[in-house]
PDB file of N, CA and C in Angstrom:
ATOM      1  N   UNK A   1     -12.485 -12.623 -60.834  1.00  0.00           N
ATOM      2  CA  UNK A   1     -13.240 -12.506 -59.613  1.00  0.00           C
ATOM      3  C   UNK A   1     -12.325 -12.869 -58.436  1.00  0.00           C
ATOM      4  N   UNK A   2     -12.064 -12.162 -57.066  1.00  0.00           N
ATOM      5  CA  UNK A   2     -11.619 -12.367 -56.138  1.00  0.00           C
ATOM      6  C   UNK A   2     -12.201 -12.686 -55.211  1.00  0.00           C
ATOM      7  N   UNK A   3     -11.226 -13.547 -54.415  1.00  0.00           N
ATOM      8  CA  UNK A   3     -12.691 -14.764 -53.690  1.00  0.00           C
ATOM      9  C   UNK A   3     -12.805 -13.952 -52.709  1.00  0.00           C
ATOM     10  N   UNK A   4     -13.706 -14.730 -51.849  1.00  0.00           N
ATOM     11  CA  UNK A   4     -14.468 -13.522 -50.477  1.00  0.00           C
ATOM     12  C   UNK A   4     -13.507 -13.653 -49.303  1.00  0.00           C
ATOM     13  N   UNK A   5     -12.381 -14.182 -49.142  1.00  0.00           N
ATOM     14  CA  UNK A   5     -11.745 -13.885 -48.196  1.00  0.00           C
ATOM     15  C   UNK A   5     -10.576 -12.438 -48.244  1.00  0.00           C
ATOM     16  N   UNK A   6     -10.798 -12.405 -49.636  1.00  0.00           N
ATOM     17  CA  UNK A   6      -9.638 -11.020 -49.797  1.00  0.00           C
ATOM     18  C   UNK A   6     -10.310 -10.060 -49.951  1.00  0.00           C
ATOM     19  N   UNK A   7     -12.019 -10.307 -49.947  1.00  0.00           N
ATOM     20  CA  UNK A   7     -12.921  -8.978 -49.985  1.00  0.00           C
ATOM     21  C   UNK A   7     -13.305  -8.728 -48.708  1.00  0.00           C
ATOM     22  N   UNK A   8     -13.193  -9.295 -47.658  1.00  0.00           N
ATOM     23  CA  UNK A   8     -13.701  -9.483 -46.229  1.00  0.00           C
ATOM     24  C   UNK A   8     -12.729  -8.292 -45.199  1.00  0.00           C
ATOM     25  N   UNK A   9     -13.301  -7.692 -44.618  1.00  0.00           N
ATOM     26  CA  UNK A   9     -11.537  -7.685 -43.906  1.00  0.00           C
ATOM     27  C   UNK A   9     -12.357  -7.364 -42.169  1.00  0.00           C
ATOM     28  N   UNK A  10     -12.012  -8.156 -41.628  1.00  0.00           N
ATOM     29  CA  UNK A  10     -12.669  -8.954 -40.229  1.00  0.00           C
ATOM     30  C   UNK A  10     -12.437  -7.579 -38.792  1.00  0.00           C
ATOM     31  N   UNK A  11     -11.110  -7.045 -39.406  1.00  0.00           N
ATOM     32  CA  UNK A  11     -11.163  -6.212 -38.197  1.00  0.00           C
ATOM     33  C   UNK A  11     -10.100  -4.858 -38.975  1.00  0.00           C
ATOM     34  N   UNK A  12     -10.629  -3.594 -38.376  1.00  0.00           N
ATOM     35  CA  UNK A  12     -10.104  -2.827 -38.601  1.00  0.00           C
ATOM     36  C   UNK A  12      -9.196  -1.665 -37.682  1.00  0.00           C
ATOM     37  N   UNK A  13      -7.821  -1.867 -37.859  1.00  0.00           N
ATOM     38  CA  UNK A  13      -6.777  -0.577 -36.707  1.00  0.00           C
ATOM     39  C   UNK A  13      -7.335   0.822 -36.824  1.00  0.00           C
ATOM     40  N   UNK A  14      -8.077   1.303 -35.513  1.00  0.00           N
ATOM     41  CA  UNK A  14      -8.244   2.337 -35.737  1.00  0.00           C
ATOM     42  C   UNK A  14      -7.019   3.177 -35.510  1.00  0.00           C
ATOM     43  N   UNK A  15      -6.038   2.807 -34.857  1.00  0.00           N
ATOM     44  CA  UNK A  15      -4.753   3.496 -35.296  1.00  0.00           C
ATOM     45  C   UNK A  15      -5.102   4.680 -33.681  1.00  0.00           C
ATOM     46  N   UNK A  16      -5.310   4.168 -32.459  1.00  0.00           N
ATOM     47  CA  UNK A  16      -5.548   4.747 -31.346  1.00  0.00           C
ATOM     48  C   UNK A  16      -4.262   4.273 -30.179  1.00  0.00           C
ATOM     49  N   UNK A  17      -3.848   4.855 -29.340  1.00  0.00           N
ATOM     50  CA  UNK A  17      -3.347   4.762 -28.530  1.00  0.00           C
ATOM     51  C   UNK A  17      -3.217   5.834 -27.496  1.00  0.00           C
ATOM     52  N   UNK A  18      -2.910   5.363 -25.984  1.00  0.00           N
ATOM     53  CA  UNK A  18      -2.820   6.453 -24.787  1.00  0.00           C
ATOM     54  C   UNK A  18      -1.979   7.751 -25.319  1.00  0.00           C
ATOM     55  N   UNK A  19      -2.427   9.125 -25.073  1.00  0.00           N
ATOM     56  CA  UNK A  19      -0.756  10.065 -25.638  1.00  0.00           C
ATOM     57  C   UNK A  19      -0.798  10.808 -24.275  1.00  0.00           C
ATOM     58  N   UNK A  20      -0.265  11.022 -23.278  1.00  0.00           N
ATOM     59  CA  UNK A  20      -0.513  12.437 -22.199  1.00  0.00           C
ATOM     60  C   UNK A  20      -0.348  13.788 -23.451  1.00  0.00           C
ATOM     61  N   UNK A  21      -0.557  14.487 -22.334  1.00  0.00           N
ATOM     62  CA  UNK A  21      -1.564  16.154 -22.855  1.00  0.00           C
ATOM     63  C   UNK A  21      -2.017  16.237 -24.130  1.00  0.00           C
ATOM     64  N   UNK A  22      -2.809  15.780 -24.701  1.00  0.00           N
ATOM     65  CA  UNK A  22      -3.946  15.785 -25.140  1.00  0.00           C
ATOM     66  C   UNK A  22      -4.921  16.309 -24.965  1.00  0.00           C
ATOM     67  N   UNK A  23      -5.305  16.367 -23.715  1.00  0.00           N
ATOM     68  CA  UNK A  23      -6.457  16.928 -22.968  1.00  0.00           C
ATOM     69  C   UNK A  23      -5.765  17.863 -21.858  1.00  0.00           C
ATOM     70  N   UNK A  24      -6.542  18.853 -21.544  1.00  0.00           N
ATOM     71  CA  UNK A  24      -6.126  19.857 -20.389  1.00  0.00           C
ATOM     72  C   UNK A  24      -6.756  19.052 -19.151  1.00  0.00           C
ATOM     73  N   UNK A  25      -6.018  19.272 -18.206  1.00  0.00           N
ATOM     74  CA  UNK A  25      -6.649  18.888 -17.095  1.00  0.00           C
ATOM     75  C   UNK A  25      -6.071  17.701 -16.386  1.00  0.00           C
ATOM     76  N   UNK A  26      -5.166  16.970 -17.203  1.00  0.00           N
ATOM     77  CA  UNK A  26      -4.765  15.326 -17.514  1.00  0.00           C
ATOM     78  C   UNK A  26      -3.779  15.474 -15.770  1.00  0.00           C
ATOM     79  N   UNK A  27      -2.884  16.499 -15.620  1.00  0.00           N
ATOM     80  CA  UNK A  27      -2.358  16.637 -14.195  1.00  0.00           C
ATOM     81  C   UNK A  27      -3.313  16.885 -13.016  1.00  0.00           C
ATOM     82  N   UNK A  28      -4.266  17.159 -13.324  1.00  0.00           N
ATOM     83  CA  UNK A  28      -5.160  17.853 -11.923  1.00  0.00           C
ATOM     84  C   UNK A  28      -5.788  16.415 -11.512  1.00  0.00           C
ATOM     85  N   UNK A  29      -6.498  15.704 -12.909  1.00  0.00           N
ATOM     86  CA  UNK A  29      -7.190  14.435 -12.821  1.00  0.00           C
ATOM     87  C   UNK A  29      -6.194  13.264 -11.978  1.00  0.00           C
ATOM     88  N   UNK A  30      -4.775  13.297 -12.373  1.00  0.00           N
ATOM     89  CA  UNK A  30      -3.795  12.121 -12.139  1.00  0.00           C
ATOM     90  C   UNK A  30      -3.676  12.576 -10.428  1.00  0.00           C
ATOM     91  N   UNK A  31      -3.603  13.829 -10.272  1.00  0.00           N
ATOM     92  CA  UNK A  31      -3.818  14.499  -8.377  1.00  0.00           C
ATOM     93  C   UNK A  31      -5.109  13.846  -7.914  1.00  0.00           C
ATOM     94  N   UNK A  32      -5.801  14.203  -8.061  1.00  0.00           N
ATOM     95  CA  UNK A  32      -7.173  13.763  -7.478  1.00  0.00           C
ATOM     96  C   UNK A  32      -7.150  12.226  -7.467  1.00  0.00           C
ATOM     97  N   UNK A  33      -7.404  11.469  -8.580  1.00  0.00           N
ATOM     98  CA  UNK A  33      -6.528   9.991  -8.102  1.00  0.00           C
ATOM     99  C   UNK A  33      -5.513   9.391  -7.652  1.00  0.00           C
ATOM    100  N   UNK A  34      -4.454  10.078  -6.943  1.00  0.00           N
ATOM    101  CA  UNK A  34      -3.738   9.858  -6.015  1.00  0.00           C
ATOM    102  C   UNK A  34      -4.016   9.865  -4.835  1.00  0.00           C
ATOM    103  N   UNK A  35      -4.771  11.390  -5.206  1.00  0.00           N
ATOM    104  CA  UNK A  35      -5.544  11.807  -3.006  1.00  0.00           C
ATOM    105  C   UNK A  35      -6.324  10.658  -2.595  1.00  0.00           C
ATOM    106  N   UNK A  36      -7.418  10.403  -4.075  1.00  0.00           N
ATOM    107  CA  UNK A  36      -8.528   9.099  -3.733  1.00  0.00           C
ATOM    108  C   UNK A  36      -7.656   7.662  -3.337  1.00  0.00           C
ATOM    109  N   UNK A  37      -6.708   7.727  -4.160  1.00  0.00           N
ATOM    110  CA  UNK A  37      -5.632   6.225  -3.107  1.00  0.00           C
ATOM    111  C   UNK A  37      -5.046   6.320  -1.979  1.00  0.00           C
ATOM    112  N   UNK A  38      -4.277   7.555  -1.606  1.00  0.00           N
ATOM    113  CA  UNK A  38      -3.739   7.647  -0.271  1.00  0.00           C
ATOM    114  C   UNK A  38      -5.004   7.669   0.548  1.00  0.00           C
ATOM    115  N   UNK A  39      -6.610   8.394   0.039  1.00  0.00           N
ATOM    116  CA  UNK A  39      -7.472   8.316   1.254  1.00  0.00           C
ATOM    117  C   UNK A  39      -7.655   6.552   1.444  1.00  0.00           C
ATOM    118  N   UNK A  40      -8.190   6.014   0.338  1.00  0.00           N
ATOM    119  CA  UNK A  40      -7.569   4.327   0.305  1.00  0.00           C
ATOM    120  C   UNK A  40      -7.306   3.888   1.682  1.00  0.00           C
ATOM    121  N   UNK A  41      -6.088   4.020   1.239  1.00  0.00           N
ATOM    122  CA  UNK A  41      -5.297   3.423   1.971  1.00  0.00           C
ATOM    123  C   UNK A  41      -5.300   4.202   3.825  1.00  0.00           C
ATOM    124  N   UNK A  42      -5.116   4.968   3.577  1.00  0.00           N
ATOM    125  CA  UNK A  42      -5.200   5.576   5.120  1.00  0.00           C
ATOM    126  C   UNK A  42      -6.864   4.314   5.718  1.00  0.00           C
ATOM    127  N   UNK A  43      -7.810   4.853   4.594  1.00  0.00           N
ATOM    128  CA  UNK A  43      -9.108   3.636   5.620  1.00  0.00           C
ATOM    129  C   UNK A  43      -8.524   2.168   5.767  1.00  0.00           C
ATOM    130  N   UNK A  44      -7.948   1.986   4.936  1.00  0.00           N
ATOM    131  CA  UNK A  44      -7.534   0.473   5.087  1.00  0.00           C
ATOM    132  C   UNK A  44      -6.815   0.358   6.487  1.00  0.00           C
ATOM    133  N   UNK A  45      -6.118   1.016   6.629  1.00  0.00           N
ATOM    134  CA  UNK A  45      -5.136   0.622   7.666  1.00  0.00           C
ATOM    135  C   UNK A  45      -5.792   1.209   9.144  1.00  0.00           C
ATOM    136  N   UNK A  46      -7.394   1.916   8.799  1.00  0.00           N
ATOM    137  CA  UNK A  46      -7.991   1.706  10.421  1.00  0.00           C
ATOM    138  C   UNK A  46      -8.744   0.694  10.107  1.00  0.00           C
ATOM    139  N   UNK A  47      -9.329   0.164   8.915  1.00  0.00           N
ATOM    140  CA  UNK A  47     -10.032  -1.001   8.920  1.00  0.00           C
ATOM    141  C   UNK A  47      -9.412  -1.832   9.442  1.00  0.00           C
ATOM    142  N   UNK A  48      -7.686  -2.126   8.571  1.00  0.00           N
ATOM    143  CA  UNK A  48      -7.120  -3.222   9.623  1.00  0.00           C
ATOM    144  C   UNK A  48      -6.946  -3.269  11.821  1.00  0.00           C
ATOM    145  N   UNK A  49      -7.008  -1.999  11.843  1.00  0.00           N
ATOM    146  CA  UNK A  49      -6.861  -1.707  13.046  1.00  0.00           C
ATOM    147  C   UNK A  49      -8.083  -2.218  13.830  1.00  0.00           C
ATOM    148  N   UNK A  50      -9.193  -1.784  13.276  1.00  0.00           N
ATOM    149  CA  UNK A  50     -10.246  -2.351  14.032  1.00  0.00           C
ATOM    150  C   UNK A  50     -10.575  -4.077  13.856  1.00  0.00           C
ATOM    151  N   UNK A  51     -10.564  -3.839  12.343  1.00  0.00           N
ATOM    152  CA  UNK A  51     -10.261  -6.092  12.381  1.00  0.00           C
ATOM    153  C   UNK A  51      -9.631  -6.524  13.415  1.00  0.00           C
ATOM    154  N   UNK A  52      -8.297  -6.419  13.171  1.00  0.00           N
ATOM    155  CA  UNK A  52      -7.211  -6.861  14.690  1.00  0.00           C
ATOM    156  C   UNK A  52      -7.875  -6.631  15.862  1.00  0.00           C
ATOM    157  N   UNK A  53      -7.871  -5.696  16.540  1.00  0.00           N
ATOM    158  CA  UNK A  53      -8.790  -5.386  17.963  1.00  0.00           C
ATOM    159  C   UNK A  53      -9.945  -6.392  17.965  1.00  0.00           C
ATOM    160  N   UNK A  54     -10.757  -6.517  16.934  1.00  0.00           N
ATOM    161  CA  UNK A  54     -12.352  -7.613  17.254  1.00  0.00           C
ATOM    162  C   UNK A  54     -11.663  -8.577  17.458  1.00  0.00           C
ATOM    163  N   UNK A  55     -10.849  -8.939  15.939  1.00  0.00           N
ATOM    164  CA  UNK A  55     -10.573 -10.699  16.359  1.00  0.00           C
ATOM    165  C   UNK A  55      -9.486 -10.624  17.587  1.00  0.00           C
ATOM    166  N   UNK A  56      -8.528 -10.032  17.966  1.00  0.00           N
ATOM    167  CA  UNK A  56      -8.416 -10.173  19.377  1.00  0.00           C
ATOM    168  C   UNK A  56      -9.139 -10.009  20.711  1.00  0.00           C
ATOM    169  N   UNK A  57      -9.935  -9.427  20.762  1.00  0.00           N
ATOM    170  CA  UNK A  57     -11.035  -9.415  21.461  1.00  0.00           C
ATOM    171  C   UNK A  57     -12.250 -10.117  21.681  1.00  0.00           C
ATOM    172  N   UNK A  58     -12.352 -11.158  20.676  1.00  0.00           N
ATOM    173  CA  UNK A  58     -12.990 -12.129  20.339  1.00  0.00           C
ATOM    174  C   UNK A  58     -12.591 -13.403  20.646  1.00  0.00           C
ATOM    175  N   UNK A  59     -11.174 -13.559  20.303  1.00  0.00           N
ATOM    176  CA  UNK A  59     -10.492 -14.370  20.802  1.00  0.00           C
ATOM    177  C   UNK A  59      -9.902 -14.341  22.421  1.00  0.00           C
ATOM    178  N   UNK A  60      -9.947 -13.300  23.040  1.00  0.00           N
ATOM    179  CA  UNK A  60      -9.815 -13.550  24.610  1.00  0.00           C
ATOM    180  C   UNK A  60     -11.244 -13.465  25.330  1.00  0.00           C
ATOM    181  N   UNK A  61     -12.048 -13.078  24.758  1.00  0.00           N
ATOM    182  CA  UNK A  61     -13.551 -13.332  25.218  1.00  0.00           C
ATOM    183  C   UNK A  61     -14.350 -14.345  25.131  1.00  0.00           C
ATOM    184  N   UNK A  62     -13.525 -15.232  24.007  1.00  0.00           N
ATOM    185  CA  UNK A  62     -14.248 -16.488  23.882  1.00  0.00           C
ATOM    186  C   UNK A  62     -15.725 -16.315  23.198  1.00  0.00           C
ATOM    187  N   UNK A  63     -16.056 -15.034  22.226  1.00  0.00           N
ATOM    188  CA  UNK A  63     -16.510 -14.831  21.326  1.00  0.00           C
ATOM    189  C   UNK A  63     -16.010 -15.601  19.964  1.00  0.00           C
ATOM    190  N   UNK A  64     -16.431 -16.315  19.393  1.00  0.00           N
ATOM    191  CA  UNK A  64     -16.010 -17.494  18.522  1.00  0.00           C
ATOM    192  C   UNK A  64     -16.681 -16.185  17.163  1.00  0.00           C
ATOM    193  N   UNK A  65     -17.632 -15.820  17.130  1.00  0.00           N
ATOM    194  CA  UNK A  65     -18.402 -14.969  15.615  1.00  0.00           C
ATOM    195  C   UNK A  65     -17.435 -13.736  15.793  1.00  0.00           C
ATOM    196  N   UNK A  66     -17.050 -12.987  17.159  1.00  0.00           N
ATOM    197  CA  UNK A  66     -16.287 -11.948  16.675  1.00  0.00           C
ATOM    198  C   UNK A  66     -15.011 -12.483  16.444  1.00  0.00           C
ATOM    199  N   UNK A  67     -14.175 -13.431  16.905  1.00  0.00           N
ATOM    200  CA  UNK A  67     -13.196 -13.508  16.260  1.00  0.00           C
ATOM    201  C   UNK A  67     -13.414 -13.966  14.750  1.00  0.00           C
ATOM    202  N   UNK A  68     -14.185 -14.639  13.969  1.00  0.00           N
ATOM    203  CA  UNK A  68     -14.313 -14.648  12.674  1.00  0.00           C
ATOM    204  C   UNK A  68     -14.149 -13.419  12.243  1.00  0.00           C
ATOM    205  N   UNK A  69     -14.943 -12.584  13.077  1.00  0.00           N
ATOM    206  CA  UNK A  69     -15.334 -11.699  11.613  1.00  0.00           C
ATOM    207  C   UNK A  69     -14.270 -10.940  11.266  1.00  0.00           C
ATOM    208  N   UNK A  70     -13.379 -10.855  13.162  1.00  0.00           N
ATOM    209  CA  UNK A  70     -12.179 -10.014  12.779  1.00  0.00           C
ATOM    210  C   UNK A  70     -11.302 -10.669  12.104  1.00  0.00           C
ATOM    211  N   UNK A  71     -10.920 -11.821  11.990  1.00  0.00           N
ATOM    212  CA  UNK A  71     -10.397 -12.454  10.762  1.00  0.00           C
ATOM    213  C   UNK A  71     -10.471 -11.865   9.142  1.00  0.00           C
ATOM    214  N   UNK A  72     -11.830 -12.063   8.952  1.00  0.00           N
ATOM    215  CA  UNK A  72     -11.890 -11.985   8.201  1.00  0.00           C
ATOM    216  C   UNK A  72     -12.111 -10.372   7.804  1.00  0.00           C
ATOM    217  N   UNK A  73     -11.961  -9.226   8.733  1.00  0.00           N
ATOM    218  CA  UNK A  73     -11.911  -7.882   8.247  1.00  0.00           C
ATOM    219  C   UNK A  73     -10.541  -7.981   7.981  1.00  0.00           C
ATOM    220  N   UNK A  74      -9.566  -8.370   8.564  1.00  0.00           N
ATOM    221  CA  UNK A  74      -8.097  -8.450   8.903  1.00  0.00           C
ATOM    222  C   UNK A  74      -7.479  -9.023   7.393  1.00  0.00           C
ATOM    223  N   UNK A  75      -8.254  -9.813   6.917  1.00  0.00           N
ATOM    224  CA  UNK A  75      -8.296 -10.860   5.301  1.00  0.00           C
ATOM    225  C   UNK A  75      -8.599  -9.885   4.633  1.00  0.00           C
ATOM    226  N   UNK A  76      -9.894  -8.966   4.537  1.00  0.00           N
ATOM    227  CA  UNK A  76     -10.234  -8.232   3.592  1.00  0.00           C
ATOM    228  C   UNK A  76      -9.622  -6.853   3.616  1.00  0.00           C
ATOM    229  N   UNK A  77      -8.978  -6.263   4.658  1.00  0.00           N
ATOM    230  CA  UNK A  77      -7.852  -5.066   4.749  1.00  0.00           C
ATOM    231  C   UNK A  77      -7.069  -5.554   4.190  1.00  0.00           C
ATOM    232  N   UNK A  78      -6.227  -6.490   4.273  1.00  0.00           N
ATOM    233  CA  UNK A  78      -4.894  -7.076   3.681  1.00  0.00           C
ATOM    234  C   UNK A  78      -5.392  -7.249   1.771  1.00  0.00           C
ATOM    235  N   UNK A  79      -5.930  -7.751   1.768  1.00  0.00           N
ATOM    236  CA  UNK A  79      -6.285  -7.641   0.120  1.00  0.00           C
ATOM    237  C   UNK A  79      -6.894  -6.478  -0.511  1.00  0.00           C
ATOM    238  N   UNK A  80      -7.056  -5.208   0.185  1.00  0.00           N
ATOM    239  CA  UNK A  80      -7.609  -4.338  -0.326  1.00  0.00           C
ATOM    240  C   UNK A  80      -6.217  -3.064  -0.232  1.00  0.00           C
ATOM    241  N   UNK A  81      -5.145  -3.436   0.505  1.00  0.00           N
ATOM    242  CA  UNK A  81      -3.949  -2.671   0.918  1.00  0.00           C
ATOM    243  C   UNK A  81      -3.382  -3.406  -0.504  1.00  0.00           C
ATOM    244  N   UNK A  82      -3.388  -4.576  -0.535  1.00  0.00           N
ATOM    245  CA  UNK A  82      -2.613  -5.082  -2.184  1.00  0.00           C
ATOM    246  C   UNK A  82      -3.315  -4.559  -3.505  1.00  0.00           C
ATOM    247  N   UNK A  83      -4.438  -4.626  -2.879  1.00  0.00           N
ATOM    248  CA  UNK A  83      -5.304  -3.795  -4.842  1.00  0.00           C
ATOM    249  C   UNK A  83      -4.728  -2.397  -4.629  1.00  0.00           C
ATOM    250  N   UNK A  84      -4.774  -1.664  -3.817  1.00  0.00           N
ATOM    251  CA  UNK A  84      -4.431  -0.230  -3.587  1.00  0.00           C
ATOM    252  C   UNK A  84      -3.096  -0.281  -3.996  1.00  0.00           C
ATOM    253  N   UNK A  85      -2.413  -1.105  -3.362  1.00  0.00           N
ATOM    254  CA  UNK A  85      -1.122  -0.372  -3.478  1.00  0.00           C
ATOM    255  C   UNK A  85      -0.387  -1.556  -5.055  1.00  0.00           C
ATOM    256  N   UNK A  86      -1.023  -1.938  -5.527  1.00  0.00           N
ATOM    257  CA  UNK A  86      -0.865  -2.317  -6.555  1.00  0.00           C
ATOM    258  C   UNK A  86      -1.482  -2.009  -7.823  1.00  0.00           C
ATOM    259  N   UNK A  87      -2.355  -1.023  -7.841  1.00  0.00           N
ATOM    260  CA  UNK A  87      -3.267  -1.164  -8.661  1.00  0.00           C
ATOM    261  C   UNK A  87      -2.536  -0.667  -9.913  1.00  0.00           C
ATOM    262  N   UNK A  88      -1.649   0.411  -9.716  1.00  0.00           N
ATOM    263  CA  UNK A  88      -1.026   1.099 -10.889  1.00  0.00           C
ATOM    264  C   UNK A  88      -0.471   0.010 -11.935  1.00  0.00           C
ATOM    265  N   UNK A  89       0.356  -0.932 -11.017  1.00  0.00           N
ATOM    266  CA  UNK A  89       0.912  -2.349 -11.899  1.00  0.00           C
ATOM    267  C   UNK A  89      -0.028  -2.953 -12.192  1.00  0.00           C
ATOM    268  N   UNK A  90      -0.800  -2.815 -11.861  1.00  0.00           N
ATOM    269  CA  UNK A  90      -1.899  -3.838 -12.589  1.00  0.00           C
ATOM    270  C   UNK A  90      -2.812  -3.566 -13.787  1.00  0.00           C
ATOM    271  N   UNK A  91      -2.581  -2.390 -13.998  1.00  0.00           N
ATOM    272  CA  UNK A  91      -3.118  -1.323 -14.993  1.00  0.00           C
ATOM    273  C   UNK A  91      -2.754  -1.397 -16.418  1.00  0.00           C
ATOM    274  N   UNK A  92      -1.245  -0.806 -15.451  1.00  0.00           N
ATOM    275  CA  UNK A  92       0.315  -0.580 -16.734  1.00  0.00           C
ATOM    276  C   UNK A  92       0.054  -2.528 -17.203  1.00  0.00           C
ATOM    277  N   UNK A  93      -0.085  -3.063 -16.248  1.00  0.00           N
ATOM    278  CA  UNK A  93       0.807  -4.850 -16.979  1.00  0.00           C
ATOM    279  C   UNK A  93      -0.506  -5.181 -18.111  1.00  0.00           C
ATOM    280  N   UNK A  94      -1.787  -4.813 -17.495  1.00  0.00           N
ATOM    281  CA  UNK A  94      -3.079  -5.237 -18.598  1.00  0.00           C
ATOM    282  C   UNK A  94      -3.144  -4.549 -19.627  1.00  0.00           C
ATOM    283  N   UNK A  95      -2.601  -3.365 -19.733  1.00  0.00           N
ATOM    284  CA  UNK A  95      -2.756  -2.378 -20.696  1.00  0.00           C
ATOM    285  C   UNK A  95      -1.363  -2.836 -21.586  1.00  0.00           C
ATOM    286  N   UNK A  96      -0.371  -3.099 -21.227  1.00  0.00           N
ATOM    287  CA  UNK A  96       0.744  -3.440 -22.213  1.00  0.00           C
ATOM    288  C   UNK A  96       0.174  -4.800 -22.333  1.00  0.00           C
ATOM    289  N   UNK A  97      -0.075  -5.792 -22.034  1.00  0.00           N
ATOM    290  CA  UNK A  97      -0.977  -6.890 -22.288  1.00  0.00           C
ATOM    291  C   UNK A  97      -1.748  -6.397 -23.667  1.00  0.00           C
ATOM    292  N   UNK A  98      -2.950  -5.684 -23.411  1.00  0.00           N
ATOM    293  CA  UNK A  98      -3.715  -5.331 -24.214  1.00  0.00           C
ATOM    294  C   UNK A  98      -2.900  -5.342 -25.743  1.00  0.00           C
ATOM    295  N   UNK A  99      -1.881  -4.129 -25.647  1.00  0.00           N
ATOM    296  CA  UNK A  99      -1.427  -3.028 -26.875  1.00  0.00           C
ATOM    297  C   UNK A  99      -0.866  -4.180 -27.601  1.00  0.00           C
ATOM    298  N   UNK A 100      -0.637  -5.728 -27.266  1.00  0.00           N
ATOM    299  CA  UNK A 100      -0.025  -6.524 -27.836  1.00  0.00           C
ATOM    300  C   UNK A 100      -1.021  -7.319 -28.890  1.00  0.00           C
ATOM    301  N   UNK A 101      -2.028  -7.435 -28.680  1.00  0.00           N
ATOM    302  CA  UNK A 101      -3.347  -7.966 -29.449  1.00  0.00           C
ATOM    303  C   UNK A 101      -3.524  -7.224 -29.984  1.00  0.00           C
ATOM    304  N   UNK A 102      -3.183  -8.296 -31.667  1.00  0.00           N
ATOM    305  CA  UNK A 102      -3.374  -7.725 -33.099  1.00  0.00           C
ATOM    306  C   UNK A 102      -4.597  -8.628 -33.958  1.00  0.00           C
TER     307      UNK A 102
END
């Protein structure tokens, strides 16, 4: 009789990984998510434009809430220009992360 740990088997490799062309279409899809990041980014950088303008405008008006807020649009453009323009590395680094867990 063999004990129940050599009859068990807890997890199984389905033996999957990323391959390009595989699928038709795989270039048109990788275009279209590029356009959707450069559009990204193009809003980001009038978002930042208009952040800057409030909180300066806030700040020579002696508006104390608009300069917050432009602060803080100015905070949330700047971290949304780093997810954008980082996102690919952040993808590739979690995904080779991933492929390492056995």
């Amino acid at each position: 009789m063999t004990p129940l740990a050599d009859r068990l088997y807890l997890a199984f490799d389905p033996g999957i990984s990323p391959k390009g062309g595989g699928l038709p279409g795989l270039a048109v899809l990788k275009n279209v998510v590029n356009s959707i990041n450069l559009f990204g980014i193009i809003a980001v950088v009038g978002a930042l434009a208009v952040s800057l303008a409030v909180w300066a405008w806030g700040h020579h008006t002696g508006g104390h809430q608009a300069e917050a807020n432009g602060k803080k649009g100015a905070t949330v453009a700047a971290g949304a220009a780093l997810g954008l323009g980082a996102a690919n590395g952040i993808v590739a680094f979690f995904s080779a992360l991933g492929s390492q867990i056995q």
